[in-house]
Protein backbone atom coordinates (compact mmCIF):
# COMPACT_ATOMS: atom_id res chain seq x y z
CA UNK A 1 8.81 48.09 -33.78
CA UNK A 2 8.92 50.36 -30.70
CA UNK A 3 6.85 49.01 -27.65
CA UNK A 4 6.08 51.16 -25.19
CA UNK A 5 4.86 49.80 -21.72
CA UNK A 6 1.80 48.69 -21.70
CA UNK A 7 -0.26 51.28 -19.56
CA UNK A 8 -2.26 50.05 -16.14
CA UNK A 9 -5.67 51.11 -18.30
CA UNK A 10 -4.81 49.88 -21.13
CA UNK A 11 -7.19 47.72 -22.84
CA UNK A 12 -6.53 43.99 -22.80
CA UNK A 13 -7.84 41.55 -25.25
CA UNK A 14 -8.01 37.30 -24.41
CA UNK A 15 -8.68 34.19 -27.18
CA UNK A 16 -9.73 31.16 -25.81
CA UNK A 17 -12.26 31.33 -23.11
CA UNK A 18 -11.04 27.53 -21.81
CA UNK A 19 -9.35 27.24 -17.99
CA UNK A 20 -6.00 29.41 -19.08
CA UNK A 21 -7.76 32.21 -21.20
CA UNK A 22 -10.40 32.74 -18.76
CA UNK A 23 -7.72 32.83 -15.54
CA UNK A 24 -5.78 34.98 -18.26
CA UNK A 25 -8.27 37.30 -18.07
CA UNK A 26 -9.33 37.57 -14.74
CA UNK A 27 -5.37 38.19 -13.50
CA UNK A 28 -5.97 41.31 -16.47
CA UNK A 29 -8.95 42.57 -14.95
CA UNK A 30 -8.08 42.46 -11.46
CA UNK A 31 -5.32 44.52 -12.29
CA UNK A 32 -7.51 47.35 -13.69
CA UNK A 33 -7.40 46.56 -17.32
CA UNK A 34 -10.75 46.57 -19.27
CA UNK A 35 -10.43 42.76 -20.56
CA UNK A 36 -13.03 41.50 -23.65
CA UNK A 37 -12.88 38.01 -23.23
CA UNK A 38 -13.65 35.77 -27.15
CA UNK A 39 -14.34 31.92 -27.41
CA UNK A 40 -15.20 30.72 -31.31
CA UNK A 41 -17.76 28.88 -29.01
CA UNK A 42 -20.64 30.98 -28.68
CA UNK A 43 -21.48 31.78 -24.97
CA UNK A 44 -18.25 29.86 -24.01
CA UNK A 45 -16.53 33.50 -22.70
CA UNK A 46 -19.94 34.68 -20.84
CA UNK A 47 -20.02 31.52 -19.61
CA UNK A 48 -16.16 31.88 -18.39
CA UNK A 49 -17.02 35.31 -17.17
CA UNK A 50 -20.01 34.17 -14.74
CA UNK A 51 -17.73 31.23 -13.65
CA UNK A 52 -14.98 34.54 -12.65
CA UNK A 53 -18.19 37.05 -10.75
CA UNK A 54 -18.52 33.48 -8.59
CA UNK A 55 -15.12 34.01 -7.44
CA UNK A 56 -14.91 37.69 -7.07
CA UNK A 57 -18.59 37.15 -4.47
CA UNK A 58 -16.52 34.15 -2.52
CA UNK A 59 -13.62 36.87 -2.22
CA UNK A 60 -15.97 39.32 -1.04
CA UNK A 61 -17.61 36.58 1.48
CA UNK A 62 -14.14 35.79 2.85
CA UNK A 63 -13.25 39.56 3.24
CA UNK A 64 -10.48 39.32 1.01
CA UNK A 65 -11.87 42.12 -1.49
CA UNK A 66 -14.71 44.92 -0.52
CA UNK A 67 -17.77 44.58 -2.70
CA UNK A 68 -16.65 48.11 -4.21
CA UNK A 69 -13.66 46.09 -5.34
CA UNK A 70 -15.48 43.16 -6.87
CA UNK A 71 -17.94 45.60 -8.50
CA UNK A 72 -14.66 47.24 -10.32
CA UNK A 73 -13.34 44.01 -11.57
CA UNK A 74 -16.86 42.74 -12.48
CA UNK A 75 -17.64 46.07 -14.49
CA UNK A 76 -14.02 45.46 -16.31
CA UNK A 77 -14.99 41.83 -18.22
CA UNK A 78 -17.01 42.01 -21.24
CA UNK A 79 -17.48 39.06 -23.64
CA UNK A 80 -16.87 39.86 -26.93
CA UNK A 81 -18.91 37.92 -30.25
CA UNK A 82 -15.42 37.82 -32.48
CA UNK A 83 -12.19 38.94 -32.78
CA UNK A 84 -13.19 42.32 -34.44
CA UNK A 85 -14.26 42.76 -30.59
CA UNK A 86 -10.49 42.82 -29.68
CA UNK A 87 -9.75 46.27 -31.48
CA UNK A 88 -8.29 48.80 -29.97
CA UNK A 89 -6.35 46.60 -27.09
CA UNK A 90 -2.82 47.16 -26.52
CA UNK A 91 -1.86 43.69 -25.88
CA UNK A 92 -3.94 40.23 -27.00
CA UNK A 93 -3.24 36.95 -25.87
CA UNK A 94 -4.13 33.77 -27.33
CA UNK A 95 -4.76 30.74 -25.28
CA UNK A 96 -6.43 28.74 -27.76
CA UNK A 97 -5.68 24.96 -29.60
CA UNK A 98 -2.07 23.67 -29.48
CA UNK A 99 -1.65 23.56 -32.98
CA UNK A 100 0.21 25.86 -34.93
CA UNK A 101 -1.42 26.88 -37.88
CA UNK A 102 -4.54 27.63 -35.59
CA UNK A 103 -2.87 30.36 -33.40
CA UNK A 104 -0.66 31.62 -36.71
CA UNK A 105 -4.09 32.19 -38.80
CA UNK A 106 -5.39 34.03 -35.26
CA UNK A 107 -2.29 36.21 -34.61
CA UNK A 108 -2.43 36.76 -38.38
CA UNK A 109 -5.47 38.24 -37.82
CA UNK A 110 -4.89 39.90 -34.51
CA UNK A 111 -1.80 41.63 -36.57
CA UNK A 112 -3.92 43.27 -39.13
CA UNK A 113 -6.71 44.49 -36.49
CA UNK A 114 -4.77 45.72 -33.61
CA UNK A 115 -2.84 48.94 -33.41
CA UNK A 116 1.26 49.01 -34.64
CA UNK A 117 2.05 49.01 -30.84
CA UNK A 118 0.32 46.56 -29.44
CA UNK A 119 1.86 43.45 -28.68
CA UNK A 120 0.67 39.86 -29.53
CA UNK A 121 1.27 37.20 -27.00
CA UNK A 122 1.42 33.39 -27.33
CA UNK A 123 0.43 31.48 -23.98
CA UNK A 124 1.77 28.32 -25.89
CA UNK A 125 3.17 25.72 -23.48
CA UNK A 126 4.62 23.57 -26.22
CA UNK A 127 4.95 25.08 -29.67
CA UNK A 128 7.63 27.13 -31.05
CA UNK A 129 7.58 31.17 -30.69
CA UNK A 130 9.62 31.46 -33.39
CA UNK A 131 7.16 29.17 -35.73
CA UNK A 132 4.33 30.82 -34.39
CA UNK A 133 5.49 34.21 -35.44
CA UNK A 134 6.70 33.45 -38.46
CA UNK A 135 3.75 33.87 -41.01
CA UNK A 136 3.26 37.20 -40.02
CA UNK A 137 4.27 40.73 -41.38
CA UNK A 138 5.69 41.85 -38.49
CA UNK A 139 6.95 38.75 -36.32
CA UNK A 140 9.18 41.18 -33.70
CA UNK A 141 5.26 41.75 -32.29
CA UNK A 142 4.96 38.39 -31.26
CA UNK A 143 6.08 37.17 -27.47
CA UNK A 144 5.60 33.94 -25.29
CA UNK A 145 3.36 34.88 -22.47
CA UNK A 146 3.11 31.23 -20.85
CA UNK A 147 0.82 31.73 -17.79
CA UNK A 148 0.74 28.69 -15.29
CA UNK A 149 -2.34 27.16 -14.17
CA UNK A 150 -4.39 28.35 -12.21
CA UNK A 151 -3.25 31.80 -13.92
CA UNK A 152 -4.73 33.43 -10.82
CA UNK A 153 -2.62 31.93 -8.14
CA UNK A 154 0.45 30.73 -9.83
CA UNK A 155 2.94 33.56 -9.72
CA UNK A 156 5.38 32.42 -12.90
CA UNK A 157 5.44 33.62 -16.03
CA UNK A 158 7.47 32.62 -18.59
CA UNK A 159 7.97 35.26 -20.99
CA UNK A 160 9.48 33.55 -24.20
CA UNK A 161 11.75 35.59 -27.20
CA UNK A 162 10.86 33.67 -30.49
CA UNK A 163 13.71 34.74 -32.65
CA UNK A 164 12.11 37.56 -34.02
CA UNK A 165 10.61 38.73 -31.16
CA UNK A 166 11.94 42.88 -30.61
CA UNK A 167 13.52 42.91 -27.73
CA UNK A 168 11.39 45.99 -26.52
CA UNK A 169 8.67 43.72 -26.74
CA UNK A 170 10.43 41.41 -24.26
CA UNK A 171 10.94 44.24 -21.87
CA UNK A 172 7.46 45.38 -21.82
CA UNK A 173 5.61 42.31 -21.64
CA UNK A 174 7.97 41.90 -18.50
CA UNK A 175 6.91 45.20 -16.78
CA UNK A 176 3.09 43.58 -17.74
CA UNK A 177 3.63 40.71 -15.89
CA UNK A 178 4.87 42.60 -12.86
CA UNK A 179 2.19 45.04 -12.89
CA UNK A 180 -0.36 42.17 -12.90
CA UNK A 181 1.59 40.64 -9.91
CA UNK A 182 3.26 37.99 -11.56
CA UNK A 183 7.17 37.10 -11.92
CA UNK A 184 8.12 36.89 -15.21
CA UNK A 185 11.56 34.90 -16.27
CA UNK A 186 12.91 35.10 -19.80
CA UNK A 187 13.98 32.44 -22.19
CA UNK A 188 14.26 31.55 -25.71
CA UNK A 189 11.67 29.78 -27.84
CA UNK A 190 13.68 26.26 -26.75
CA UNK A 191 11.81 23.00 -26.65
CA UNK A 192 9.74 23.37 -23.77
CA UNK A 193 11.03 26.75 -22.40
CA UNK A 194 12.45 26.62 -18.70
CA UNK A 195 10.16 24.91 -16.68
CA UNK A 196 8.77 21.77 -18.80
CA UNK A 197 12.11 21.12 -20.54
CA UNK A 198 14.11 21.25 -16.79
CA UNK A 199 11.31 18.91 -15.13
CA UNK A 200 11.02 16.18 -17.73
CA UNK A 201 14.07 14.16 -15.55
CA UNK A 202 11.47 14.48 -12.72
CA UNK A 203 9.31 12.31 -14.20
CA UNK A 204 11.26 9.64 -16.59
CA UNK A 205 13.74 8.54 -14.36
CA UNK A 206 10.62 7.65 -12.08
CA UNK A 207 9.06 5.49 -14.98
CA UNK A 208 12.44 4.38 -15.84
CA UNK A 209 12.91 2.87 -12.40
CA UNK A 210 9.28 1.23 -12.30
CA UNK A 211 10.15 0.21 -15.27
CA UNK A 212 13.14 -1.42 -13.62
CA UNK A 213 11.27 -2.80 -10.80
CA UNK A 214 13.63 -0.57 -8.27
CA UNK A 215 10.33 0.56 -6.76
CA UNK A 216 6.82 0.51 -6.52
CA UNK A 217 5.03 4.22 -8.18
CA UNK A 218 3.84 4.90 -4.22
CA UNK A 219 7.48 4.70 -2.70
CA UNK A 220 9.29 6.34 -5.72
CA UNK A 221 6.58 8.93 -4.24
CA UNK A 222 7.21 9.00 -1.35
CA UNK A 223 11.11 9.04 -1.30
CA UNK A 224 10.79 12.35 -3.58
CA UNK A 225 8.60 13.84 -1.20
CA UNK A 226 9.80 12.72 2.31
CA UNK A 227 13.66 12.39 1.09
CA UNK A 228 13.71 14.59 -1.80
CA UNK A 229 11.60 17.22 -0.33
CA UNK A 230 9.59 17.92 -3.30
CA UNK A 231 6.14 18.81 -2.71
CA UNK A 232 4.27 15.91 -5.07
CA UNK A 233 5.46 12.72 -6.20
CA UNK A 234 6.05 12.50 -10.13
CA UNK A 235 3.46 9.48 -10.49
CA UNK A 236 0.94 11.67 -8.16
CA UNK A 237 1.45 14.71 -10.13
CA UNK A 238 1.20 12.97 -13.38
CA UNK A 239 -2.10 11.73 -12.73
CA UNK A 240 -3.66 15.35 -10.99
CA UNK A 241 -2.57 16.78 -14.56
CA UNK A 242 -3.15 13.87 -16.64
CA UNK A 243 -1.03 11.22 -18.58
CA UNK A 244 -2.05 12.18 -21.60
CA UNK A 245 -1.13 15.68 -21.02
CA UNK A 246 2.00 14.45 -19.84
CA UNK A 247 3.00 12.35 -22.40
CA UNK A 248 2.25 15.30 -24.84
CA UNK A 249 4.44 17.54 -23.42
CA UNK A 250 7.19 14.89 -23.12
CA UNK A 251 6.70 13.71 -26.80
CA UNK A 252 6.67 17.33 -27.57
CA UNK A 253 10.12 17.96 -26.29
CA UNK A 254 11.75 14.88 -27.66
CA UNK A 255 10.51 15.42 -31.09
CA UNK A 256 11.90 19.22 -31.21
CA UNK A 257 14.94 17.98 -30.11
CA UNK A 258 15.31 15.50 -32.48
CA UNK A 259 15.07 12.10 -30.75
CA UNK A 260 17.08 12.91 -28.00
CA UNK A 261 17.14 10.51 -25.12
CA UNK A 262 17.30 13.12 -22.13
CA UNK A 263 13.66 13.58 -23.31
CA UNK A 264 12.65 10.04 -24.73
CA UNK A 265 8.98 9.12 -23.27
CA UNK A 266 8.25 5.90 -21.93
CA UNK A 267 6.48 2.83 -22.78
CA UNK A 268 5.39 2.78 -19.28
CA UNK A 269 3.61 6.29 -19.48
CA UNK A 270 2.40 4.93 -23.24
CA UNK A 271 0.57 2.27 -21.65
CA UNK A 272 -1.56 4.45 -19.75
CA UNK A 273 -2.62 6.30 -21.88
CA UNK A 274 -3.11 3.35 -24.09
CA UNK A 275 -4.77 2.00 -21.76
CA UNK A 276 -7.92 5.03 -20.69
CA UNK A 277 -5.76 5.24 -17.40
CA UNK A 278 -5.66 8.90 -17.41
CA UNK A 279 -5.73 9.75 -13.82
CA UNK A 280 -8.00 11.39 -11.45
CA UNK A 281 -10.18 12.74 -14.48
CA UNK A 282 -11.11 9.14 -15.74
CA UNK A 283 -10.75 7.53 -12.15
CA UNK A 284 -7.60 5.76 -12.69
CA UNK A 285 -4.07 6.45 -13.52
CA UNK A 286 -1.08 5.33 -11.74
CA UNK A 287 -2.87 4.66 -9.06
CA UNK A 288 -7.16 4.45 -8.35
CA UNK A 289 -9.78 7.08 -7.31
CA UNK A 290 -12.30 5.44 -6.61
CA UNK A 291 -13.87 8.02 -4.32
CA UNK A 292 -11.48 10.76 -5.62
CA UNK A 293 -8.83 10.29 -3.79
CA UNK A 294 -5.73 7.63 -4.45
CA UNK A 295 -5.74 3.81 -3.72
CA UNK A 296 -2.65 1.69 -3.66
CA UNK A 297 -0.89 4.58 -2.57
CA UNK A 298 1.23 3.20 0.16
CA UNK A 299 4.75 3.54 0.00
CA UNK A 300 6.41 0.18 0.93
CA UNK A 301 8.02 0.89 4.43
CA UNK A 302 10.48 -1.49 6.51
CA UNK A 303 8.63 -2.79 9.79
CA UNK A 304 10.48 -1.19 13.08
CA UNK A 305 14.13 -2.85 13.81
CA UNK A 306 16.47 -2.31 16.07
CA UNK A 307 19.32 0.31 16.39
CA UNK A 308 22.94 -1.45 17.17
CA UNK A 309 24.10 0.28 20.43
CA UNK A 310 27.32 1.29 18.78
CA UNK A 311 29.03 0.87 14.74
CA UNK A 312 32.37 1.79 13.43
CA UNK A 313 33.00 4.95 11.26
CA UNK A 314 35.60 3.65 8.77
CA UNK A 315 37.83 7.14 8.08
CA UNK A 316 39.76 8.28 5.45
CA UNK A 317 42.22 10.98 6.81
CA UNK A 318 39.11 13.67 7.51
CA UNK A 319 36.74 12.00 5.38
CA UNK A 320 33.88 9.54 7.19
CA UNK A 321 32.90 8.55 3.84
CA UNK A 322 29.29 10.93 3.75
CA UNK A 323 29.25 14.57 2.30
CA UNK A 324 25.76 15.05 1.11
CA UNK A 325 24.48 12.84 3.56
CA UNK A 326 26.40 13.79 6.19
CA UNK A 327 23.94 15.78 8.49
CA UNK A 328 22.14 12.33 9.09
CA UNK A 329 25.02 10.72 10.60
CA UNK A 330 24.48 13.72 13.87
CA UNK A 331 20.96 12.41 13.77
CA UNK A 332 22.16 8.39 13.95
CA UNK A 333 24.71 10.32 16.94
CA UNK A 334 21.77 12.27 18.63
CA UNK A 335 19.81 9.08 18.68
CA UNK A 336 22.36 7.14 21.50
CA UNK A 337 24.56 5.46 18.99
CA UNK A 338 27.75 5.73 19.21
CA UNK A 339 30.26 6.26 16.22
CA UNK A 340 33.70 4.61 16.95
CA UNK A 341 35.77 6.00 14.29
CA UNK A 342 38.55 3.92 13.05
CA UNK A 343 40.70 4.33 10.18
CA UNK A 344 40.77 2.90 6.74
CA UNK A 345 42.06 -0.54 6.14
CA UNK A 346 44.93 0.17 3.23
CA UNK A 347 45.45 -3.22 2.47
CA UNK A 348 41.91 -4.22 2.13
CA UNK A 349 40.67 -0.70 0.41
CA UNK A 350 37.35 -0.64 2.63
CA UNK A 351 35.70 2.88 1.59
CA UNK A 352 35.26 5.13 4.22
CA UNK A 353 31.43 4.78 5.73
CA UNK A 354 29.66 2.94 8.33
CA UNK A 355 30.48 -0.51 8.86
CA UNK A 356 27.89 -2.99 10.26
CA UNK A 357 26.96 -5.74 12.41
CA UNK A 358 27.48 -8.19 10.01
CA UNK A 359 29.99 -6.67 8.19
CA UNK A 360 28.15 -5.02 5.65
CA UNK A 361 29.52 -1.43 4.88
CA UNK A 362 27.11 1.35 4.58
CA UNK A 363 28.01 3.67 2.05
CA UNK A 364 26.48 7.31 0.21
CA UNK A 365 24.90 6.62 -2.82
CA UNK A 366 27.04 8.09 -5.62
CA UNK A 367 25.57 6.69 -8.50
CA UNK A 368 26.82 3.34 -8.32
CA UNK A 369 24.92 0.38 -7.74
CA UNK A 370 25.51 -1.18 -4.35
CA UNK A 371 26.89 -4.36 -6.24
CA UNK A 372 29.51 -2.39 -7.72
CA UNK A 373 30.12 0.53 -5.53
CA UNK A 374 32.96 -1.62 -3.79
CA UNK A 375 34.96 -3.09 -5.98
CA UNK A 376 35.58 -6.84 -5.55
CA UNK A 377 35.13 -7.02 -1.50
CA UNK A 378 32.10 -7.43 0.46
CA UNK A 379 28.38 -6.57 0.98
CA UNK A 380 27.06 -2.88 0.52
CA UNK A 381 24.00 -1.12 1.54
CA UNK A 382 23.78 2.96 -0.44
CA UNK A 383 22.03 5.30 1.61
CA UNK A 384 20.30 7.41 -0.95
CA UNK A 385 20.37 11.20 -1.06
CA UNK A 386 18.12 13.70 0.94
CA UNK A 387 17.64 17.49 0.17
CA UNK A 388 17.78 18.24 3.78
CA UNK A 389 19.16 15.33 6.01
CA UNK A 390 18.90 16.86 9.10
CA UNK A 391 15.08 16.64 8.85
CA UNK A 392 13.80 14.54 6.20
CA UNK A 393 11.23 11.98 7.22
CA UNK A 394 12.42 9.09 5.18
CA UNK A 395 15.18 7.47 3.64
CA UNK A 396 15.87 5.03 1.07
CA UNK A 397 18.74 2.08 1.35
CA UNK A 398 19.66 -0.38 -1.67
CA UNK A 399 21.44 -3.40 -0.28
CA UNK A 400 23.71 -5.64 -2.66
CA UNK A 401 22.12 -9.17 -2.93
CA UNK A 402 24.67 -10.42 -0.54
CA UNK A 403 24.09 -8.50 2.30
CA UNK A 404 23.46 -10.34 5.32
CA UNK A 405 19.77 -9.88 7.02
CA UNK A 406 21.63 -8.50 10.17
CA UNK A 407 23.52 -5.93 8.51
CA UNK A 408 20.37 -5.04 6.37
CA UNK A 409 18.24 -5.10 9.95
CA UNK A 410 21.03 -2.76 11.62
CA UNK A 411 20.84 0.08 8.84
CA UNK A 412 17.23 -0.12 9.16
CA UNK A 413 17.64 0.29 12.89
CA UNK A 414 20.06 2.83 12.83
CA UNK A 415 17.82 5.29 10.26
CA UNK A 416 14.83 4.91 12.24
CA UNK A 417 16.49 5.92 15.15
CA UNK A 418 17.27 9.12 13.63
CA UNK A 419 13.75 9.26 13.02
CA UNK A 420 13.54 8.27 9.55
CA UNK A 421 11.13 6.02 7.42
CA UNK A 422 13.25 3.48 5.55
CA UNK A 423 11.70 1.93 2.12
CA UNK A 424 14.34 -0.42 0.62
CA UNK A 425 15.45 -0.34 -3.31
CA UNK A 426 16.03 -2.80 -5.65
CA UNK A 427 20.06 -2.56 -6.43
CA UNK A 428 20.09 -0.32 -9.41
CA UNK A 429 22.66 2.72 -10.29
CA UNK A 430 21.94 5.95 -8.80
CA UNK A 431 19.10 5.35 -6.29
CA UNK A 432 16.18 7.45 -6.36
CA UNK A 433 16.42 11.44 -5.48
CA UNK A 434 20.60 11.32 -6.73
CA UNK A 435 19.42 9.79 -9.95
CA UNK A 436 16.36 12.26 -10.41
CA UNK A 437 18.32 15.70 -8.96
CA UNK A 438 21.35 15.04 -10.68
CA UNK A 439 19.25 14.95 -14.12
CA UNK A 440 17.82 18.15 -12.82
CA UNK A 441 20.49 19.95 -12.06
CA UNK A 442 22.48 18.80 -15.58
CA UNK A 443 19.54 19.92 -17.57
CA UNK A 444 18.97 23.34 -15.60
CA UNK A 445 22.88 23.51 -16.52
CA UNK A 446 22.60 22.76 -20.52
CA UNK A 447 19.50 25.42 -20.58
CA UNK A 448 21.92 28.39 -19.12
CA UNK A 449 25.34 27.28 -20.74
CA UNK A 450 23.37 27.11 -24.33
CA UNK A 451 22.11 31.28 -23.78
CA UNK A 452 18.92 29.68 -23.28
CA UNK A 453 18.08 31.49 -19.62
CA UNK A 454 19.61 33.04 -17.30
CA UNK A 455 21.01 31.18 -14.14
CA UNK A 456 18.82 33.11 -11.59
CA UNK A 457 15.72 32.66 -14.11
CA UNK A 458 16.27 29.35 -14.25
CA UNK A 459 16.24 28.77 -10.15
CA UNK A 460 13.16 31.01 -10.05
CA UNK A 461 10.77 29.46 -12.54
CA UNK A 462 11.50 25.89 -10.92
CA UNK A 463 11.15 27.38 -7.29
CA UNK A 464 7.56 28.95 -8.50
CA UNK A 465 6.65 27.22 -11.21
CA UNK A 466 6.75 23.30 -9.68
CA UNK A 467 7.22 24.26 -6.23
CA UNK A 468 11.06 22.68 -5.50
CA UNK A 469 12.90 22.53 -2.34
CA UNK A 470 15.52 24.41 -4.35
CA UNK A 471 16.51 25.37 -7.68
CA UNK A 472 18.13 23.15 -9.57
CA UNK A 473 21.64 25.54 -10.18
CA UNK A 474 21.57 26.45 -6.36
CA UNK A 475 20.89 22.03 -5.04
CA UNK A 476 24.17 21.97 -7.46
CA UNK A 477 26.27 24.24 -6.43
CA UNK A 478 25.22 22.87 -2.80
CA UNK A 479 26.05 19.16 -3.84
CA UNK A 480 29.15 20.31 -5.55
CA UNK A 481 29.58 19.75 -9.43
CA UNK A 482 32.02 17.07 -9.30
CA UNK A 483 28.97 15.08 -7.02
CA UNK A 484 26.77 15.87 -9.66
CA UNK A 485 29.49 15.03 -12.64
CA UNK A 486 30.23 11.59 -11.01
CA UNK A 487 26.89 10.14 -10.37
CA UNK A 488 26.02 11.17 -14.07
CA UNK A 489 29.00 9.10 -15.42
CA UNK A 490 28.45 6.30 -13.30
CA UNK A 491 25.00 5.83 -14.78
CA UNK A 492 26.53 6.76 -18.33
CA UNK A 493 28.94 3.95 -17.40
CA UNK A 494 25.33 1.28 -16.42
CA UNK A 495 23.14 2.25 -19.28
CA UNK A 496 25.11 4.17 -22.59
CA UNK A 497 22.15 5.79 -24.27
CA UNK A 498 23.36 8.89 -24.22
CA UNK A 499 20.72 9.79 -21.73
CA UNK A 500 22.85 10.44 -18.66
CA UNK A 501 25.61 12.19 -20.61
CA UNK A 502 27.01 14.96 -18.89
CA UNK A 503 27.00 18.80 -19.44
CA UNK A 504 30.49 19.77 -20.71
CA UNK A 505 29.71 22.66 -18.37
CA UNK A 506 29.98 20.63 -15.52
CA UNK A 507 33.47 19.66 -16.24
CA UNK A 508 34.43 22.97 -16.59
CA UNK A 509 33.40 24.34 -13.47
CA UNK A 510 34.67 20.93 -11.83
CA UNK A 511 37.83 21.85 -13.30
CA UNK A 512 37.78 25.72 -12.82
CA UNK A 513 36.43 25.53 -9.14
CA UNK A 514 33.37 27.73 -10.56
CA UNK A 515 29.80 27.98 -9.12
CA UNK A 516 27.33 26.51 -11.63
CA UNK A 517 25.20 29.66 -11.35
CA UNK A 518 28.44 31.18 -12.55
CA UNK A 519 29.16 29.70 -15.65
């Protein structure tokens, strides 16, 4: 089929009058477009449609649109009785029940009423494109439109080729999503699409590591917030969207991918929902909301210590045994202790790092545990990773059983005096934000090496659709893939599932000295 850009008057039609359909709408109408809005609920879409003039009045009360501008928008959204309603609209999408043979018998439907032009959209967060599209006469019409909630605010939208889908169709739902002031990225009709399939690491390896007692929920949390730089915590997230809704989408993924363990859920999450423990809509979750907002919260958080006046900086050659990490060791500098660099011991094989009152070394996490990050000799403390070191608010150490209390009380010291939070780990491979961003970063990898998205697409959708300190290609190419490649085989090495495999891409740009964003 030939699909011409959708014009800026164009008529839009909406399904599904719920919290997407109705945003959906309102993003159409604000635009310009004259939107009919249909729910098979009657008075659901009128009902959406007041709910929408109550936002346009508190615009025009905050003097961010004139009242000649709400009137426009207003006078644009109409609430139609049934589909038949929708004729005559060059472009209808669906935002109704995630099951398939629902939105196939609708688009089915849509096909035979709406001109051979107009395009049919899918805002399906879960289900395949391809499947959705493939009862009808003319699939190439059909497209992913995945919208973001709220659809109003949230910038992203994914714009998903089923493998039908005519690539003119791609394009033009593209320039749509512009025109309605939206940034659209493009992928194929994979598992999840970009954004859901790339962020399911963000939240199992944080069940996986409550799971094995590592943490608490509140400083897993907290160390991906204040460490990681990430804007939520994966257990606070979780419950603002619900478990349940979660646990779908992570089920969701697995299945399609046939029982792979990248995407395996967790008993943990199961439990919750087992258990009514939905999050903030049912009160508890994770954590309690009592009055709406979170109880046993608190991240666990060492008591003050103090800094040693001065520590040695084992060196190897250039190396002071901290790459990713290294930024923090100016901060430790800034804060009056000195760094009295000595060399290596060669016939001892200390690492390069800090070594300790108490002669404890502390090392960089690089997905080891601390038991075994040092081969046969001594006590180890891993400083886990931070997105920015040079101005993160809290840190995360994981001691080896036998470290001594003063060389545990001296890294302590020596964090907080660079002005850092310490919360202490259970010994376990990988830490906290190198276990979770090196996950990211290998899945953002398989999407683009597989022709699923585009490198820069990729980066975007994460950056606006969930709000990361960085994308996941660019934190890589910043770490460095052999970083990445060597934490993943380390916890490969601790727990063979075939989880933590690594992407054969990584290898090849560890061998060919190419950018991951290049590959």
């Amino acid at each position: 089929m030939t699909a011409p850009p959708v014009p800026p008057d164009a008529p839009v039609g909406v399904v599904g009058a719920g919290t997407m359909g109705a945003g959906i709408a309102e993003v159409a109408a604000r635009a310009g477009h004259p939107v009919t809005l249909v729910d098979v609920v009657p008075g659901a879409a009128q009902a959406a449609i007041e709910k929408t003039l109550g936002r346009l009045r508190r615009d025009v009360e905050k003097d961010r649109l004139t009242q000649a501008e709400a009137d426009e928008v207003a006078g644009l959204l109409r609430a139609g009785d049934s589909v038949e309603d929708l004729a005559g609209s060059r472009i209808a999408v669906e935002a109704v029940v995630e099951r398939l043979e629902v939105k196939t018998d609708l688009l089915g439907r849509l096909e035979e009423l709406l001109g051979p032009d107009a395009v049919l959209a899918t805002n399906t967060s879960s289900l395949s494109v391809t499947a959705v599209a493939a009862g009808l006469r003319h699939p190439g019409r059909v497209v992913g439109m995945h919208f973001f909630n709220p659809a109003q605010r949230m910038r992203l939208v994914e714009v998903v080729r089923g493998d039908a889908t005519d690539e003119a169709v791609v394009e033009a739902t593209c320039e749509l999503a512009r025109a309605w002031g939206k940034t659209p990225v493009v992928c194929t009709s994979t598992p999840g699409f970009i954004v859901n399939r790339v962020a399911r690491p963000y939240y199992g390896e944080a069940q996986r590591l409550v799971e094995e007692r590592v943490a608490s929920p509140a400083t897993v949390d907290a160390v991906l917030r204040e460490a990681g730089g990430f804007p939520m915590g994966p257990f606070e997230l979780t419950d603002l969207v619900g478990q349940d809704v979660n646990l779908a989408v992570s089920t969701s993924v697995w299945q399609q991918t046939f029982g792979d363990q990248r995407y395996a859920p967790t008993v943990f999450q199961q439990r919750l929902v087992d258990g009514g423990r939905l999050g903030r809509k049912t009160g508890r979750g994770v954590f309690g909301y009592p009055d709406g907002k979170a109880s046993d919260a608190d991240p666990v958080t060492e008591p003050r210590r103090g800094a040693p006046a001065s520590v040695e900086l084992v060196i190897e050659g250039e190396y002071r045994g901290f790459s990713v990490m290294a930024p923090f060791l100016d901060r430790i500098a800034a804060a009056g202790v000195r760094l009295e660099e000595v060399p290596a011991d060669e016939e001892t094989g200390s690492d390069a790092g800090i070594r300790l009152p108490g002669g404890a070394m502390l090392l960089e996490q690089q997905g080891d545990s601390a038991t075994g990050s040092w081969g046969e000799g001594g006590a180890v403390i891993l400083l886990d990773w931070a997105h920015d070191p040079a101005t993160c608010t809290r840190v995360a150490l994981s001691p080896s059983p036998d470290t001594p209390e003063e060389s545990l009380y001296a890294a302590v010291g020596l964090c907080q005096a660079a002005g850092a939070a310490v919360s202490l780990l259970a010994d376990s491979p990988g830490g906290v934000v190198a276990r979770t961003v090196a996950m990211l970063v290998n899945e953002a990898v398989e999407l683009v090496t597989r022709g699923e998205a585009s490198a820069e697409d990729v980066d975007v959708a994460m950056l606006l659709g969930t709000g990361y300190p960085s994308g996941p290609l660019e934190w890589g190419d910043r770490l460095g893939a052999l970083t990445v490649a060597t934490v993943l085989d380390r916890l490969h090495d601790a727990f063979p599932t075939g989880r933590y495999r690594a992407a054969a891409a990584l290898a090849r740009s560890v061998r060919a000295g190419v950018n991951l964003r290049d590959l």
